[in-house]
Structure formats: structure tokens, C-alpha cells
C-alpha atoms as a PDB file:
ATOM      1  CA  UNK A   1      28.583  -1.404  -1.278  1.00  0.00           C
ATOM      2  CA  UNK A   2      26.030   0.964  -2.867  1.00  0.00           C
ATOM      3  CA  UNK A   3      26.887  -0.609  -5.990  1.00  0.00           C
ATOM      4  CA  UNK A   4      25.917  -4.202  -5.230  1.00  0.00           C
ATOM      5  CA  UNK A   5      22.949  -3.236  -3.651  1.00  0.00           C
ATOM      6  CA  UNK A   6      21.830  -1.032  -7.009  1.00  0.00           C
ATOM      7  CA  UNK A   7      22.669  -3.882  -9.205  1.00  0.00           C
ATOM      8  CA  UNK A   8      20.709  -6.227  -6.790  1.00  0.00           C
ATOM      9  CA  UNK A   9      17.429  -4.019  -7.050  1.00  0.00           C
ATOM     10  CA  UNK A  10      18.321  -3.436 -10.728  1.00  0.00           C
ATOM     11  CA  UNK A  11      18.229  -7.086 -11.438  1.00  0.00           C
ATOM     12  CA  UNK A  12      15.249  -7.721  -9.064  1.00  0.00           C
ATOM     13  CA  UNK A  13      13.198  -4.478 -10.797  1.00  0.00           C
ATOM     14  CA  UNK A  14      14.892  -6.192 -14.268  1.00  0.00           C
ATOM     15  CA  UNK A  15      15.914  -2.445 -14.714  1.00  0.00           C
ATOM     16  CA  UNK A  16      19.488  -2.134 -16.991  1.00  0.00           C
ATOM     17  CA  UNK A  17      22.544  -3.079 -14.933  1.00  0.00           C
ATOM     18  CA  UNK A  18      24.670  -1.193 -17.130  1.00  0.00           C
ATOM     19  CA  UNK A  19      22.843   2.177 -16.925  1.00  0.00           C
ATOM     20  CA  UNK A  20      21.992   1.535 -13.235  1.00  0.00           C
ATOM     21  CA  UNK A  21      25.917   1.142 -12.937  1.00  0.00           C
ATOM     22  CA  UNK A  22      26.576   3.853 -14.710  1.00  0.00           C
ATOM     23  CA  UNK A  23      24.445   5.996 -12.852  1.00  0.00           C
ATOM     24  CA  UNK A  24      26.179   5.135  -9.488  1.00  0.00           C
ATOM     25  CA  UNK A  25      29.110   6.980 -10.809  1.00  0.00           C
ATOM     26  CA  UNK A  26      27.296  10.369 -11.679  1.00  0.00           C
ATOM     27  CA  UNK A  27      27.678  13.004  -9.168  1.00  0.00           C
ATOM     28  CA  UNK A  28      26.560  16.565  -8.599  1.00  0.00           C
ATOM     29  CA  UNK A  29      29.221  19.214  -6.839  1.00  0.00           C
ATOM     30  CA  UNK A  30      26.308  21.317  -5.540  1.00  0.00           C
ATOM     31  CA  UNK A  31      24.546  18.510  -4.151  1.00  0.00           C
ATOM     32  CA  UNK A  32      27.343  16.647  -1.735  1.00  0.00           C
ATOM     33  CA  UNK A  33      27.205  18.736   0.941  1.00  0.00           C
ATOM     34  CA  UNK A  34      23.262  18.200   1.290  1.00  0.00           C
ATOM     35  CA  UNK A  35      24.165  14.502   0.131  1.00  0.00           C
ATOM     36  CA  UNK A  36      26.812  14.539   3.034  1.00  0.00           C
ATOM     37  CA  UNK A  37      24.447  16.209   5.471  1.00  0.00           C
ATOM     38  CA  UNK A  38      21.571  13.899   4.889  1.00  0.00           C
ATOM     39  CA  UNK A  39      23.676  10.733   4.885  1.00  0.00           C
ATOM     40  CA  UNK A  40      25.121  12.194   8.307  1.00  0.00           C
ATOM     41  CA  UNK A  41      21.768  12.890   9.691  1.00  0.00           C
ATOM     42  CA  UNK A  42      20.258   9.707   9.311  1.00  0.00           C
ATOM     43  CA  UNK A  43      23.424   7.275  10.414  1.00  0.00           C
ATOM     44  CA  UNK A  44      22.828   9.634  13.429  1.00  0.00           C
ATOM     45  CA  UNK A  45      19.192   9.331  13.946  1.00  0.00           C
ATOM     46  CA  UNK A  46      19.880   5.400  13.673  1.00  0.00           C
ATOM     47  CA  UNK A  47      22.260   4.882  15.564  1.00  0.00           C
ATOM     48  CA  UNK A  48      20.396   6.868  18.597  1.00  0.00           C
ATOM     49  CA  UNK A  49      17.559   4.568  17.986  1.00  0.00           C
ATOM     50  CA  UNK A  50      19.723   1.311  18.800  1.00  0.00           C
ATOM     51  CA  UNK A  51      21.697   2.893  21.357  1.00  0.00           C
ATOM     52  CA  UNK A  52      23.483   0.644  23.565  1.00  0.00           C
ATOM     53  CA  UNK A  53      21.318  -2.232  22.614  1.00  0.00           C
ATOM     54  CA  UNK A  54      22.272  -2.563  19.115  1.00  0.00           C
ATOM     55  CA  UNK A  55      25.309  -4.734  17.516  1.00  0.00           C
ATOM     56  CA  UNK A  56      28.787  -4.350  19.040  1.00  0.00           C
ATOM     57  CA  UNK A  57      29.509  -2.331  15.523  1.00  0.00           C
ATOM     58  CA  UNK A  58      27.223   0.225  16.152  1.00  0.00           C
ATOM     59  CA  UNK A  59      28.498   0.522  20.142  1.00  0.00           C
ATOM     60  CA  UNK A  60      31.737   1.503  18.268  1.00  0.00           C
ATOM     61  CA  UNK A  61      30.046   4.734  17.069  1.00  0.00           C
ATOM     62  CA  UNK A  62      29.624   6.341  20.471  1.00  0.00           C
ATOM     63  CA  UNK A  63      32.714   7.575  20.414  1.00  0.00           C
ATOM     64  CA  UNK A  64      33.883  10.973  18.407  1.00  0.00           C
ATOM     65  CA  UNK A  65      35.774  12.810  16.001  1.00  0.00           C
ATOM     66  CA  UNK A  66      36.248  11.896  12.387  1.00  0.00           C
ATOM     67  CA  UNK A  67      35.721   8.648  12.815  1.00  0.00           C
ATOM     68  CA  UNK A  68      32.504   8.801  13.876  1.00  0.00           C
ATOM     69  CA  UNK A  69      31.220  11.168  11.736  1.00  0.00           C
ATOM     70  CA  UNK A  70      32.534   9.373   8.499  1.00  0.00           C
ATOM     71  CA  UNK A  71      30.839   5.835  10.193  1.00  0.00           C
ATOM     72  CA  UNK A  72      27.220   7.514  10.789  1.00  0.00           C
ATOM     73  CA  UNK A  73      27.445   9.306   7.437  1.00  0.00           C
ATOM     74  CA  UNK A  74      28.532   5.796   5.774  1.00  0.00           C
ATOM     75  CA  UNK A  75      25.364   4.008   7.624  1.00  0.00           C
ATOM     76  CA  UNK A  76      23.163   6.689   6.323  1.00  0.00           C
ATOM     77  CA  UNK A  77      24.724   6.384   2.791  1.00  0.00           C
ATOM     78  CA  UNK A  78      23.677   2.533   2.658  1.00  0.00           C
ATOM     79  CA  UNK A  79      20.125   3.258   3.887  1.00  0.00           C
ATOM     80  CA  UNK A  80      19.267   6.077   2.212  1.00  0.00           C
ATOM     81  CA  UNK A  81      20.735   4.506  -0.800  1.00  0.00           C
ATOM     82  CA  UNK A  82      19.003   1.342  -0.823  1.00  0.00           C
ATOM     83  CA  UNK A  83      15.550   3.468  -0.058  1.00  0.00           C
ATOM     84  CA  UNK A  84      16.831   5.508  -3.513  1.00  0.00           C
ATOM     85  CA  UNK A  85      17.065   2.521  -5.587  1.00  0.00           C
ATOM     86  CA  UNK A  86      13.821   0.647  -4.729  1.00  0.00           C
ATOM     87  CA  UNK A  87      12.649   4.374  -5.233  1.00  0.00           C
ATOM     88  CA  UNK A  88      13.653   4.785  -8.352  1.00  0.00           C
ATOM     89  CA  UNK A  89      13.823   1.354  -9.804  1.00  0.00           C
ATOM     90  CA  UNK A  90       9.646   0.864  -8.765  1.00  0.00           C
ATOM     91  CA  UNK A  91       9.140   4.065 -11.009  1.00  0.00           C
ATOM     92  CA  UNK A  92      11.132   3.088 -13.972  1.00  0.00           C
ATOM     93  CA  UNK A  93       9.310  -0.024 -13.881  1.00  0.00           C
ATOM     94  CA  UNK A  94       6.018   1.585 -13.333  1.00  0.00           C
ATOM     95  CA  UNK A  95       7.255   3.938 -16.367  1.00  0.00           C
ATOM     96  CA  UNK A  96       8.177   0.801 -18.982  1.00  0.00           C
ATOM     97  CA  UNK A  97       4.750  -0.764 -18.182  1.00  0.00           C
ATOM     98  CA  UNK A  98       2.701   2.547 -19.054  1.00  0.00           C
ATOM     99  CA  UNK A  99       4.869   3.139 -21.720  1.00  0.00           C
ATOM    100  CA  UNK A 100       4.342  -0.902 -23.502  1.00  0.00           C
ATOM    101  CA  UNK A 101       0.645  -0.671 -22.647  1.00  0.00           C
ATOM    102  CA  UNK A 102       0.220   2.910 -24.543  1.00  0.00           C
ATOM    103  CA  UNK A 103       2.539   2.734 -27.289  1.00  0.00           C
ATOM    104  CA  UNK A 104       3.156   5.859 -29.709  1.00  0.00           C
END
């Protein structure tokens, strides 16, 4: 899913879907657990802000265990990662435009 979404806001920046692909593949050991964490944390946060007056999917997330935990961590990955890649996209563009209007 974080994959479409990337190549969506590469296309829309008009970054380069192949490197922006590429890049969704790249992964840091010492980083997933804070990656994990983070993800976790904000599936959490949303899904107390909805509470029982959100979809019927995220009623299913009241429950516990595993489950759970991979489902709020999963929520947070698709937020979080959307928020990266207009993030990152914006300053690569900002980056090509400063670097065609002061050329070496």
C-alpha cells in the first residue's frame, strides 16, 4: 500500500518513480524498532481519537493481542508514510528548482 501511495506523490511531485520505488525497499536494522514503535504509537493515538464513532474497521481494533497491535501499527505505517512522502517529495522538488535556477 505504501508503495502506491509513494508512486502516487512521486508522479504528482514528478519526482523518479523508479528511485522513489527503489527507495521503498531500503531498510535500516537499527531503525525498525523506533520505525515499529512510531508506526504503533500513532495507529494508537488515531484510533483513540475516532473511538466508537469511527468506521466499523476501526471498531474492530478495540479488541487485543497481536492482532491489534499489528492493525494500529499498520494504520500508523500508512499515515506516517504518506506524511514521509509529501515530506520528502516537496523537498526534492524544492531541491531540483534551486538547483536549475543556480546552475554550476
Amino acid at each position: 500500500m505504501h508503495t502506491l501511495m509513494a508512486l502516487i506523490v512521486a508522479f504528482l511531485f514528478r519526482a523518479n518513480l523508479l528511485v522513489m520505488l527503489a527507495l521503498q525497499f531500503i531498510s535500516n536494522p537499527f531503525a525498525e524498532p523506533f520505525i515499529w514503535i512510531s508506526t504503533h504509537a500513532v495507529g494508537q493515538f488515531i484510533v483513540s481519537v475516532l473511538g466508537n464513532h469511527g468506521p466499523a474497521a476501526v471498531n474492530i481494533l478495540h479488541g487485543g493481542g497481536v492482532i491489534r497491535w499489528l492493525a494500529t501499527a499498520t494504520l500508523g505505517s500508512v499515515v506516517l508514510g504518506f506524511l514521509g512522502g509529501l515530506i520528502s517529495c516537496g523537498i526534492c522538488k524544492l531541491l531540483m528548482k534551486h538547483d536549475q535556477t543556480n546552475p554550476k
